[in-house]
PDB file of N, CA and C in Angstrom:
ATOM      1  N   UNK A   1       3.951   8.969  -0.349  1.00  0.00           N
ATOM      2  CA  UNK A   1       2.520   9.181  -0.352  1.00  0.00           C
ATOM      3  C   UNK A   1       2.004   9.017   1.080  1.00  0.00           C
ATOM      4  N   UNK A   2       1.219   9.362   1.450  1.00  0.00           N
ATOM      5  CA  UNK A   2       0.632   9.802   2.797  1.00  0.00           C
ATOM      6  C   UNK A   2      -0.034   8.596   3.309  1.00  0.00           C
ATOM      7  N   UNK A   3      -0.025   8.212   4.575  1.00  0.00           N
ATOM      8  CA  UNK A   3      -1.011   6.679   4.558  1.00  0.00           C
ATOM      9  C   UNK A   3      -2.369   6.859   4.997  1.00  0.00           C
ATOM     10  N   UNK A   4      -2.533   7.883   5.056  1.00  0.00           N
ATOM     11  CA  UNK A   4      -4.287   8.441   4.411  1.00  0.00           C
ATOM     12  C   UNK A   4      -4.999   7.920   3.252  1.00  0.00           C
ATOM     13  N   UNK A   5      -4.152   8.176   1.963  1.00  0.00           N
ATOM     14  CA  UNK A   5      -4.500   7.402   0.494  1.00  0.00           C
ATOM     15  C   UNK A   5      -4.368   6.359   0.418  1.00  0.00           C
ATOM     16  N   UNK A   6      -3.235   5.947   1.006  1.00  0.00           N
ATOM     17  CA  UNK A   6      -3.029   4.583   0.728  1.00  0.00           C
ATOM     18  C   UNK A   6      -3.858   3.581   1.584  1.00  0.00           C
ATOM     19  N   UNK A   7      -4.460   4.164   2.823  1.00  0.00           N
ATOM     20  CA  UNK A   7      -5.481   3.232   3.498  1.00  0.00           C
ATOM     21  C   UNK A   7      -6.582   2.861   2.511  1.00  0.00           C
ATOM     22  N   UNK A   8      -6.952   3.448   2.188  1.00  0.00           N
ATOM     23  CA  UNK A   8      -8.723   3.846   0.550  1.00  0.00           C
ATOM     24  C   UNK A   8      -8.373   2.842   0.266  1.00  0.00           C
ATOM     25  N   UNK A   9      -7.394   2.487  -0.397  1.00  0.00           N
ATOM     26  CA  UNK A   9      -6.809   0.880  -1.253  1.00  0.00           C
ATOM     27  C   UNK A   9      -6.683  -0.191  -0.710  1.00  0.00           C
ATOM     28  N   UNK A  10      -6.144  -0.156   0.969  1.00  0.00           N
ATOM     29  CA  UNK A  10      -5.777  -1.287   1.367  1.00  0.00           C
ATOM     30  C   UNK A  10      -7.242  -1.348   2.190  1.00  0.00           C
ATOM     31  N   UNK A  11      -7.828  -0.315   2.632  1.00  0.00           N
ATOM     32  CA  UNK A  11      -9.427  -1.408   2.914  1.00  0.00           C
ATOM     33  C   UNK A  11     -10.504  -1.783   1.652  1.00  0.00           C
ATOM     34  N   UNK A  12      -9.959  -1.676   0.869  1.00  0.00           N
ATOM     35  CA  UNK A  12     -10.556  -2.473  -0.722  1.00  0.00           C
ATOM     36  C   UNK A  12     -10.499  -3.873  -1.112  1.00  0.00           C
ATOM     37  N   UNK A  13      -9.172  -4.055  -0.401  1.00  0.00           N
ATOM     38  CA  UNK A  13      -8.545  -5.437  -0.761  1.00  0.00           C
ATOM     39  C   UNK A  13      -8.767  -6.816   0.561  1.00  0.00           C
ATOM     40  N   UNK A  14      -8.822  -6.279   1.792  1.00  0.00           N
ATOM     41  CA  UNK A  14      -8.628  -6.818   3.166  1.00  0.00           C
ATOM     42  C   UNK A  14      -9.765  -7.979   3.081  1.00  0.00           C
ATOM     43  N   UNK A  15      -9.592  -8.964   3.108  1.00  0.00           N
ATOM     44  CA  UNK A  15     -10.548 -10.233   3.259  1.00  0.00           C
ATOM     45  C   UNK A  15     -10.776 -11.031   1.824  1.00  0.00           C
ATOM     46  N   UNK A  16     -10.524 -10.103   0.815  1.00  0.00           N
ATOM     47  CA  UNK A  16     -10.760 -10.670  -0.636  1.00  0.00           C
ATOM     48  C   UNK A  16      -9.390 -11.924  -1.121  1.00  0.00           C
ATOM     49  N   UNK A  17     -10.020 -13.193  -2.052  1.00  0.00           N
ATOM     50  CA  UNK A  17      -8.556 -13.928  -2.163  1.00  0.00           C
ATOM     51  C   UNK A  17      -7.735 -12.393  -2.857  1.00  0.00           C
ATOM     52  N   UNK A  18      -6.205 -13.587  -2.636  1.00  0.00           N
ATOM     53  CA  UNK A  18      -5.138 -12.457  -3.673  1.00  0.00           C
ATOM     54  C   UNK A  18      -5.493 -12.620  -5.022  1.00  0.00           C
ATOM     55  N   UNK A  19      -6.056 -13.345  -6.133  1.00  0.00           N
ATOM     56  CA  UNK A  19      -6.466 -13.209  -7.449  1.00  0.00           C
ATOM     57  C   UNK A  19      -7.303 -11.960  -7.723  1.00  0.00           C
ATOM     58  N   UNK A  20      -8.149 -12.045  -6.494  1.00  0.00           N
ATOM     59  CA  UNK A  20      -9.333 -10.886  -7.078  1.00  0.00           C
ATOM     60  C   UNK A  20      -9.038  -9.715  -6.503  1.00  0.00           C
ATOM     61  N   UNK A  21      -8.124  -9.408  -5.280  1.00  0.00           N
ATOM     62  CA  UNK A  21      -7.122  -8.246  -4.893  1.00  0.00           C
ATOM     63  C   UNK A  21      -6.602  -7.694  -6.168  1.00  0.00           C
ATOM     64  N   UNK A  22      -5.627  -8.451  -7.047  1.00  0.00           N
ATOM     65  CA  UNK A  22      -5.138  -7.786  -7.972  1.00  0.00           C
ATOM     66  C   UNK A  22      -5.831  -7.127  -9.075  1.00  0.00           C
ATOM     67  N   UNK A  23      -7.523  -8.046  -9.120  1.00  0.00           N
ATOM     68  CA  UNK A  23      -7.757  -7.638 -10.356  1.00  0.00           C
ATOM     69  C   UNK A  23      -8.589  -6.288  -9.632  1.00  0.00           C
ATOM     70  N   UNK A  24      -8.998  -6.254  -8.795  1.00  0.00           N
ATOM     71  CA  UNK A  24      -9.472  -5.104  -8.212  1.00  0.00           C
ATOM     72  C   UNK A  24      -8.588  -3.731  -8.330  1.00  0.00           C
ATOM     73  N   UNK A  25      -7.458  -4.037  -7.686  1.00  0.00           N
ATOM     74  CA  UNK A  25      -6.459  -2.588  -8.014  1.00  0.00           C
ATOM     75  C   UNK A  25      -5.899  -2.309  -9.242  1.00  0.00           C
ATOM     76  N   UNK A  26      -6.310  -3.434 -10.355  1.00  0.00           N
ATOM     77  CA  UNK A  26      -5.656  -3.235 -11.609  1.00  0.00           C
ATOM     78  C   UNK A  26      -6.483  -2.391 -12.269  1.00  0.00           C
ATOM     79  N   UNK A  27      -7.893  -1.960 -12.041  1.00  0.00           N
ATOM     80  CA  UNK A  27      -9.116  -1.192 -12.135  1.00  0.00           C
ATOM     81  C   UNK A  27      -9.297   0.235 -11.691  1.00  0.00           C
ATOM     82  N   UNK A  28      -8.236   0.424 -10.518  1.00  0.00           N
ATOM     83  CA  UNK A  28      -8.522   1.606  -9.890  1.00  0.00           C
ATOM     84  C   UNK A  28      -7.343   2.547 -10.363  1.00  0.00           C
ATOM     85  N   UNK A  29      -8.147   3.966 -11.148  1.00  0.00           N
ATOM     86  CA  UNK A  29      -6.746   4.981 -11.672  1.00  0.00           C
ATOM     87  C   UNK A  29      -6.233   5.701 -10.386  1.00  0.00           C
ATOM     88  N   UNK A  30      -5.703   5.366  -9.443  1.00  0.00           N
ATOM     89  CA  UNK A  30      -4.987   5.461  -8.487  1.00  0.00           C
ATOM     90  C   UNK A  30      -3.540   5.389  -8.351  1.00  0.00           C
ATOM     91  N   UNK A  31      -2.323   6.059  -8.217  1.00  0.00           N
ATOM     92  CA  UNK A  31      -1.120   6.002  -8.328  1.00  0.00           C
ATOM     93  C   UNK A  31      -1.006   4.981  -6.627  1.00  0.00           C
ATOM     94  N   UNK A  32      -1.746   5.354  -5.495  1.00  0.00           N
ATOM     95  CA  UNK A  32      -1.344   4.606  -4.323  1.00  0.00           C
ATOM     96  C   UNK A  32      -2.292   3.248  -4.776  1.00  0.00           C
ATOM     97  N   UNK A  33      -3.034   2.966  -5.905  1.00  0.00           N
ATOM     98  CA  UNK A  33      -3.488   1.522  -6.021  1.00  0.00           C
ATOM     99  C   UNK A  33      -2.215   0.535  -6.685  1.00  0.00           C
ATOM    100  N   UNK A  34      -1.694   1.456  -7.409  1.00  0.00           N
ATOM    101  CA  UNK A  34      -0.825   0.811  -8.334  1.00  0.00           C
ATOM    102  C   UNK A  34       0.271   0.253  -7.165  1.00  0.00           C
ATOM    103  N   UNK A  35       1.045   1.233  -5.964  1.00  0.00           N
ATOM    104  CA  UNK A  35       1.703   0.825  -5.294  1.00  0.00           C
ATOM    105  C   UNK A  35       1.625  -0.274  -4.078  1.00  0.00           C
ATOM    106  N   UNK A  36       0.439  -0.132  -4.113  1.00  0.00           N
ATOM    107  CA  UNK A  36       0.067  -1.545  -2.902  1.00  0.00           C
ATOM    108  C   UNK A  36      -0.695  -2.806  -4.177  1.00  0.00           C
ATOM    109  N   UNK A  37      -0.669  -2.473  -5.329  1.00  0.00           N
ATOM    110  CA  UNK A  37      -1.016  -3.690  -6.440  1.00  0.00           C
ATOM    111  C   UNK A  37       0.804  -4.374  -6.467  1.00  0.00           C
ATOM    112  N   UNK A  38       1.832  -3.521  -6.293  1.00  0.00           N
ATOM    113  CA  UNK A  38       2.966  -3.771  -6.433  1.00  0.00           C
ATOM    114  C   UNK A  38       3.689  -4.700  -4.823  1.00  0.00           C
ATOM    115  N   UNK A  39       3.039  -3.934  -4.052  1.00  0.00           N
ATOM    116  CA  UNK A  39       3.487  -4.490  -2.803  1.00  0.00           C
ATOM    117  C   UNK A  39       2.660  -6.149  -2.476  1.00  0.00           C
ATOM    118  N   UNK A  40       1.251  -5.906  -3.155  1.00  0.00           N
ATOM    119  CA  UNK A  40       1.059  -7.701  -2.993  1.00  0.00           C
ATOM    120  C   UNK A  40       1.639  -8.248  -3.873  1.00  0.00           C
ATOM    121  N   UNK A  41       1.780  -8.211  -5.050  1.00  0.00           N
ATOM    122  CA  UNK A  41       2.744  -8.896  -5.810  1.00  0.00           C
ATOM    123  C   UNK A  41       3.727  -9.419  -5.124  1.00  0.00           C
ATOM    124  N   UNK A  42       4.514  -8.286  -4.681  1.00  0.00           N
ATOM    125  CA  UNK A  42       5.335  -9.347  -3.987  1.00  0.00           C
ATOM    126  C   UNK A  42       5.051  -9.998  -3.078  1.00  0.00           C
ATOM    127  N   UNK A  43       4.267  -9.838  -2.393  1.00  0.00           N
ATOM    128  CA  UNK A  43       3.841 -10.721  -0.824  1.00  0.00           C
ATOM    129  C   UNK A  43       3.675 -11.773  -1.945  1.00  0.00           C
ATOM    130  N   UNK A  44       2.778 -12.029  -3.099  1.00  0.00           N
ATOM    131  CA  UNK A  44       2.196 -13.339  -3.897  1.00  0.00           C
ATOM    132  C   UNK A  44       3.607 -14.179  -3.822  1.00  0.00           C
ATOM    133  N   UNK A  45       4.396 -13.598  -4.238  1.00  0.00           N
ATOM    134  CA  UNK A  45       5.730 -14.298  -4.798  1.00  0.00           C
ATOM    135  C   UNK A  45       6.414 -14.723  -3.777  1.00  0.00           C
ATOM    136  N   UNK A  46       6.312 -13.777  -2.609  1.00  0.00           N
ATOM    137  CA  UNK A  46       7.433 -14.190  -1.284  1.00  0.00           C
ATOM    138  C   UNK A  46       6.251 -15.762  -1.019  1.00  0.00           C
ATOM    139  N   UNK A  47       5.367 -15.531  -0.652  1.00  0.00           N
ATOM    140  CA  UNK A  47       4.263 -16.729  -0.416  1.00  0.00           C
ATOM    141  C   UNK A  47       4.694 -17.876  -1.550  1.00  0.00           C
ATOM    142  N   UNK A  48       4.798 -18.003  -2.991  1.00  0.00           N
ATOM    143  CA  UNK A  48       4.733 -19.033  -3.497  1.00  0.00           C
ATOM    144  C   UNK A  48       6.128 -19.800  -3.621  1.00  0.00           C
ATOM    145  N   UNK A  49       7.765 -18.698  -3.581  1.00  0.00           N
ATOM    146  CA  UNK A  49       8.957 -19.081  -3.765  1.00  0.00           C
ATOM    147  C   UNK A  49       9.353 -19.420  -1.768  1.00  0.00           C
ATOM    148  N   UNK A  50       9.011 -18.853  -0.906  1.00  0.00           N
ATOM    149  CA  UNK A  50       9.492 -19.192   0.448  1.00  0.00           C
ATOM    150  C   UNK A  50       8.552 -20.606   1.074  1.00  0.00           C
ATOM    151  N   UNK A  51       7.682 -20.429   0.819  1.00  0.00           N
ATOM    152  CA  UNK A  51       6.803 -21.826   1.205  1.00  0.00           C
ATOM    153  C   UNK A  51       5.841 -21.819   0.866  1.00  0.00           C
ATOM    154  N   UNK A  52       5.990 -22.690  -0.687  1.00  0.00           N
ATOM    155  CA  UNK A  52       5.380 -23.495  -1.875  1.00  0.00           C
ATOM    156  C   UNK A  52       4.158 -23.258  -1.317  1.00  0.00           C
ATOM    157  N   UNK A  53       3.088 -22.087  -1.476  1.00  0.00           N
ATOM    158  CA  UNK A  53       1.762 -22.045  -0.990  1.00  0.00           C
ATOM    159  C   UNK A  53       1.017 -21.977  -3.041  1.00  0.00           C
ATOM    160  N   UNK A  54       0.242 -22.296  -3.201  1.00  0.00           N
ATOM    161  CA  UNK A  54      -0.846 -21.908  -4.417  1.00  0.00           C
ATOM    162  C   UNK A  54      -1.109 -20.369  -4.018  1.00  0.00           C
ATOM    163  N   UNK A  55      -0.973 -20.303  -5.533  1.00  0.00           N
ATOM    164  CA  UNK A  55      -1.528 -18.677  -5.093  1.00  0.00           C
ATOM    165  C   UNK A  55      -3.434 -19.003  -5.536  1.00  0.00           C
ATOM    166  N   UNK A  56      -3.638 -19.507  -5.622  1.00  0.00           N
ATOM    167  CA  UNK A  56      -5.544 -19.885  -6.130  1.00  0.00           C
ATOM    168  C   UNK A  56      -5.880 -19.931  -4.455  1.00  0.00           C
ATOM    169  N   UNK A  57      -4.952 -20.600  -3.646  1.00  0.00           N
ATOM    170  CA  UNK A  57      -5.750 -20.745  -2.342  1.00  0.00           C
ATOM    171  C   UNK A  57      -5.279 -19.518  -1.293  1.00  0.00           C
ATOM    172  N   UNK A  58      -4.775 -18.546  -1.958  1.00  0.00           N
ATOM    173  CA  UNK A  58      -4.320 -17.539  -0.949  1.00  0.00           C
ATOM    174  C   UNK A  58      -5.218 -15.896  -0.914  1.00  0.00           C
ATOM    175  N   UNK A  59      -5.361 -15.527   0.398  1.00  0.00           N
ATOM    176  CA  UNK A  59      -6.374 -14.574   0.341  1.00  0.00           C
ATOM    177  C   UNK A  59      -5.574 -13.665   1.347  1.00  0.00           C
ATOM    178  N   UNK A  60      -6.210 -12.432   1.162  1.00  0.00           N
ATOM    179  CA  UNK A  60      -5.516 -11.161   2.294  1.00  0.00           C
ATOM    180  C   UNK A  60      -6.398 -11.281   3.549  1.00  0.00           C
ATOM    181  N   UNK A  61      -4.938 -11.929   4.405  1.00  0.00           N
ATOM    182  CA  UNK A  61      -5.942 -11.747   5.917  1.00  0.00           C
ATOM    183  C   UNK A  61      -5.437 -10.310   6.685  1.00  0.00           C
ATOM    184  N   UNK A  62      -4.344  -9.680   6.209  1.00  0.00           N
ATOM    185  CA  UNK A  62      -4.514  -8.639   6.938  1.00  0.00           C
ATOM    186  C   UNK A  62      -3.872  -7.200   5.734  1.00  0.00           C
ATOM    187  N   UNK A  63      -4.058  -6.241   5.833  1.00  0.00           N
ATOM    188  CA  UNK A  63      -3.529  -5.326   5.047  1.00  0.00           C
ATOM    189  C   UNK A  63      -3.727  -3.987   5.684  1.00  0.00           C
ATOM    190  N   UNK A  64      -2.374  -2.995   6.279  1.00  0.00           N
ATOM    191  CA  UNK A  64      -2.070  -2.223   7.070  1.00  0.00           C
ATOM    192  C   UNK A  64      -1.432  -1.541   6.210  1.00  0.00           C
ATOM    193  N   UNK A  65      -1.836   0.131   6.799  1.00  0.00           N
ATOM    194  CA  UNK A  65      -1.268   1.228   5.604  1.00  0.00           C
ATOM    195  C   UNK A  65      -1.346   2.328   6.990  1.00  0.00           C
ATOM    196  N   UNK A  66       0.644   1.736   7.673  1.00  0.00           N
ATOM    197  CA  UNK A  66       0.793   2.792   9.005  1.00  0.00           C
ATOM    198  C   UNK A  66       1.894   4.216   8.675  1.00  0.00           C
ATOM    199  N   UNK A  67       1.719   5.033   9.229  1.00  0.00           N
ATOM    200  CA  UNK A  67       2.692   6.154   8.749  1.00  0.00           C
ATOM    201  C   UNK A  67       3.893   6.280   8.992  1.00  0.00           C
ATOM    202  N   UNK A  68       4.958   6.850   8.173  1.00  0.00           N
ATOM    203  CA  UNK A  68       6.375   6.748   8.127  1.00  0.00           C
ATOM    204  C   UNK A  68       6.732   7.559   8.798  1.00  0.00           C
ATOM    205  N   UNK A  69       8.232   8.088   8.802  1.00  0.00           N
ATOM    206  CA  UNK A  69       8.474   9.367   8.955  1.00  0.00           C
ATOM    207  C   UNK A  69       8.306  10.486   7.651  1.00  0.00           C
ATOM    208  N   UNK A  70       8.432  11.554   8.195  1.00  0.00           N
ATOM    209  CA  UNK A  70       7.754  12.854   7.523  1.00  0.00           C
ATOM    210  C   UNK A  70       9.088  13.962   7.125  1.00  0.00           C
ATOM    211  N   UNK A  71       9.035  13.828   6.210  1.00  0.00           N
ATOM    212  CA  UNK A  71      10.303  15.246   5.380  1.00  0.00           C
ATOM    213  C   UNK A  71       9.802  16.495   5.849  1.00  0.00           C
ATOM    214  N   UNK A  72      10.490  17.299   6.322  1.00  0.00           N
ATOM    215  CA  UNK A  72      10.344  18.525   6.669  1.00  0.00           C
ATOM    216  C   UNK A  72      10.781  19.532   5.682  1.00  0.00           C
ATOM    217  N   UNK A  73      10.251  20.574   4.884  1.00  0.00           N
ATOM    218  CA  UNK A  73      10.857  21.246   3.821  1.00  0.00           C
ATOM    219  C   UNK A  73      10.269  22.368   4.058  1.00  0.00           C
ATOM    220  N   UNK A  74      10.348  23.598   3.482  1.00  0.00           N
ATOM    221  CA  UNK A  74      10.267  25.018   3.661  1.00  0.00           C
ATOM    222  C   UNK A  74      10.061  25.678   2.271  1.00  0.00           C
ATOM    223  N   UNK A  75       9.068  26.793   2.015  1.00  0.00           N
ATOM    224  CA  UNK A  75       9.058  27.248   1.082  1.00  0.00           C
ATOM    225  C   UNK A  75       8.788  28.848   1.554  1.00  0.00           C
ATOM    226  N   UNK A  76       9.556  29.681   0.262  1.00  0.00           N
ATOM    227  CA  UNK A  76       9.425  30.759   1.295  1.00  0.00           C
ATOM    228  C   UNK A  76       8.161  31.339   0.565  1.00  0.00           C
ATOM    229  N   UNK A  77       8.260  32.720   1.539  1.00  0.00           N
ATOM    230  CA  UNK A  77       6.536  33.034   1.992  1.00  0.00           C
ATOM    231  C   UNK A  77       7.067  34.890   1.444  1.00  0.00           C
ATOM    232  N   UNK A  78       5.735  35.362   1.817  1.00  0.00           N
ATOM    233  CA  UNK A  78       5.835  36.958   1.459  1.00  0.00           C
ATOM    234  C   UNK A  78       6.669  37.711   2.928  1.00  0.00           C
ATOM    235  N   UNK A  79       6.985  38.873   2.589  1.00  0.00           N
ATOM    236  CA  UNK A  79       8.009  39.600   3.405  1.00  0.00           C
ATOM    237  C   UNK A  79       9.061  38.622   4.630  1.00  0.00           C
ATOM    238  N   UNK A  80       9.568  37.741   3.706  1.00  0.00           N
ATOM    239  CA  UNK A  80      10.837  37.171   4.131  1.00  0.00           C
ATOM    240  C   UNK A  80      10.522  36.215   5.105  1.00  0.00           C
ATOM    241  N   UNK A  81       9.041  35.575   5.156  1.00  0.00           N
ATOM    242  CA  UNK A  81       8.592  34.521   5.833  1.00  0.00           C
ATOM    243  C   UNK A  81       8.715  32.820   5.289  1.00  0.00           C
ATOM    244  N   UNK A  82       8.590  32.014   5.645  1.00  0.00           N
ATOM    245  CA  UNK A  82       8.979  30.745   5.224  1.00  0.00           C
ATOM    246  C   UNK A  82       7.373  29.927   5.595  1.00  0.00           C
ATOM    247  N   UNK A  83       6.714  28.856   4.848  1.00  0.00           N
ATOM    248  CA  UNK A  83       5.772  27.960   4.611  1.00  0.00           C
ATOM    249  C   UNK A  83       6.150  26.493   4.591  1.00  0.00           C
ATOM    250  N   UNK A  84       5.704  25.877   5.729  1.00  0.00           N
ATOM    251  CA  UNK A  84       6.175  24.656   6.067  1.00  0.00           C
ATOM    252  C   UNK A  84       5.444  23.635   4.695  1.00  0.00           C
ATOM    253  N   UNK A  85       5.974  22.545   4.593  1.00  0.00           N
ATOM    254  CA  UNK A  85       5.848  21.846   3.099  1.00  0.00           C
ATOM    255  C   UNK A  85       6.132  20.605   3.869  1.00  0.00           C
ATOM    256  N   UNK A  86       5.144  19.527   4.298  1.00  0.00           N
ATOM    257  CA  UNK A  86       5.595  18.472   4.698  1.00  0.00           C
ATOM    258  C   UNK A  86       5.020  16.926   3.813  1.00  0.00           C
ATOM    259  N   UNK A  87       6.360  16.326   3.285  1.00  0.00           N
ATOM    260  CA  UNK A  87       6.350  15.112   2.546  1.00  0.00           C
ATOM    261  C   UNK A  87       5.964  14.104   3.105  1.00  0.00           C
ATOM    262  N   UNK A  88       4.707  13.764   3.261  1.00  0.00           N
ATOM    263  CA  UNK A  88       4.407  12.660   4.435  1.00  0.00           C
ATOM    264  C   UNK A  88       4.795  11.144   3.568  1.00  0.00           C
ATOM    265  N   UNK A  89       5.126  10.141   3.874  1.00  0.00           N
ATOM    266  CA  UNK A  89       5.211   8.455   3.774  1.00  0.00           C
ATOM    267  C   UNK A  89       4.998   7.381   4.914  1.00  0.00           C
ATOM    268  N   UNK A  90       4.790   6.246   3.556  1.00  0.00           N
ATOM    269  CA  UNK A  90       4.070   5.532   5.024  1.00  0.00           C
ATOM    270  C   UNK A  90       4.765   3.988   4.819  1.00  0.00           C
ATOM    271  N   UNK A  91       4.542   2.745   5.367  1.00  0.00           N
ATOM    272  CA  UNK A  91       4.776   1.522   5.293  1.00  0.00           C
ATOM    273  C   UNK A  91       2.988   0.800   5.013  1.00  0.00           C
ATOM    274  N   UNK A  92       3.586   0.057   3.897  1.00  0.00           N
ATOM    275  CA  UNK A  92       2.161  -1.095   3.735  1.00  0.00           C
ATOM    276  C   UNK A  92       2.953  -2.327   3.919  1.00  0.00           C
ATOM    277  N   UNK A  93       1.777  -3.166   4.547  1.00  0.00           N
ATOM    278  CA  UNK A  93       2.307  -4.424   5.219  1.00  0.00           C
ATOM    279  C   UNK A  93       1.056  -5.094   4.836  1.00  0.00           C
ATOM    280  N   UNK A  94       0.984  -6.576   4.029  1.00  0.00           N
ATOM    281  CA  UNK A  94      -0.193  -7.075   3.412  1.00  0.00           C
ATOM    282  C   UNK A  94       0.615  -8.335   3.898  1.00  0.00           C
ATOM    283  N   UNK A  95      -0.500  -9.326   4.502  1.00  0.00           N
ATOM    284  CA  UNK A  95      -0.123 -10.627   5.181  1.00  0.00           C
ATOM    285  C   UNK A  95      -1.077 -11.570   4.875  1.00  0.00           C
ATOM    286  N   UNK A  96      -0.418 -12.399   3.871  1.00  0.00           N
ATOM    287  CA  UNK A  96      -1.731 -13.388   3.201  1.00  0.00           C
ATOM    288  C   UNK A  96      -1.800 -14.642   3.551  1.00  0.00           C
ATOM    289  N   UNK A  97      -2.937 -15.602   3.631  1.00  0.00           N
ATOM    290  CA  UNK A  97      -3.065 -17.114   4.220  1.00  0.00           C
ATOM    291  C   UNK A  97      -3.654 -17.513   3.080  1.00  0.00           C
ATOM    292  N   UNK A  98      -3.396 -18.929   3.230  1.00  0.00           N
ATOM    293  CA  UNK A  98      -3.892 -19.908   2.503  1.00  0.00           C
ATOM    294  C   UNK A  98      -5.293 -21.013   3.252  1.00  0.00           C
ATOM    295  N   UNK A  99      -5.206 -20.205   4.718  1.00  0.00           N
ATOM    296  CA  UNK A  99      -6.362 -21.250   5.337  1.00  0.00           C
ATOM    297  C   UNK A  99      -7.431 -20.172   5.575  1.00  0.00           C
TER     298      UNK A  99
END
């Protein structure tokens, strides 16, 4: 998914605790909400199993939606011409505090 869409979501969430992050994207019929609802999840979990933080006191201090590399594909075209088709992806990076 393109990190065009997926930005819409991650400036939705940026400053809010992580409780009300989730319940926010659990609301939105969005296929790129569902995937950055999936990607804090885990940030929640890396945060509570790597160093014992509460998840009640944890909030999104930063949330970044930068672009990947890009699939190059081809579709062909009229009188033996070809139509570029490009699969864009991206990286989300959500970094949460407890202070």
């Amino acid at each position: 998914m393109s990190a065009q869409k997926m930005r819409e979501m991650v400036r939705q969430i940026q400053g809010l605790s992580a409780e009300k992050a989730t319940a926010v994207l659990a609301v939105v019929p969005r296929k790129s909400a569902r995937v950055v609802a999936k990607t804090l999840k885990s940030a929640i979990a890396n945060a509570e199993n790597n160093n014992n933080l509460k998840v009640e006191n944890l909030w999104v201090k930063k949330a970044v939606a930068g672009t990947a590399t890009t699939l190059k594909r081809f579709t062909p075209k009229a009188r033996g011409s070809a139509g570029p088709i490009l699969k864009r992806s991206c990286h989300i990076m959500i970094t949460l505090s407890d202070s």
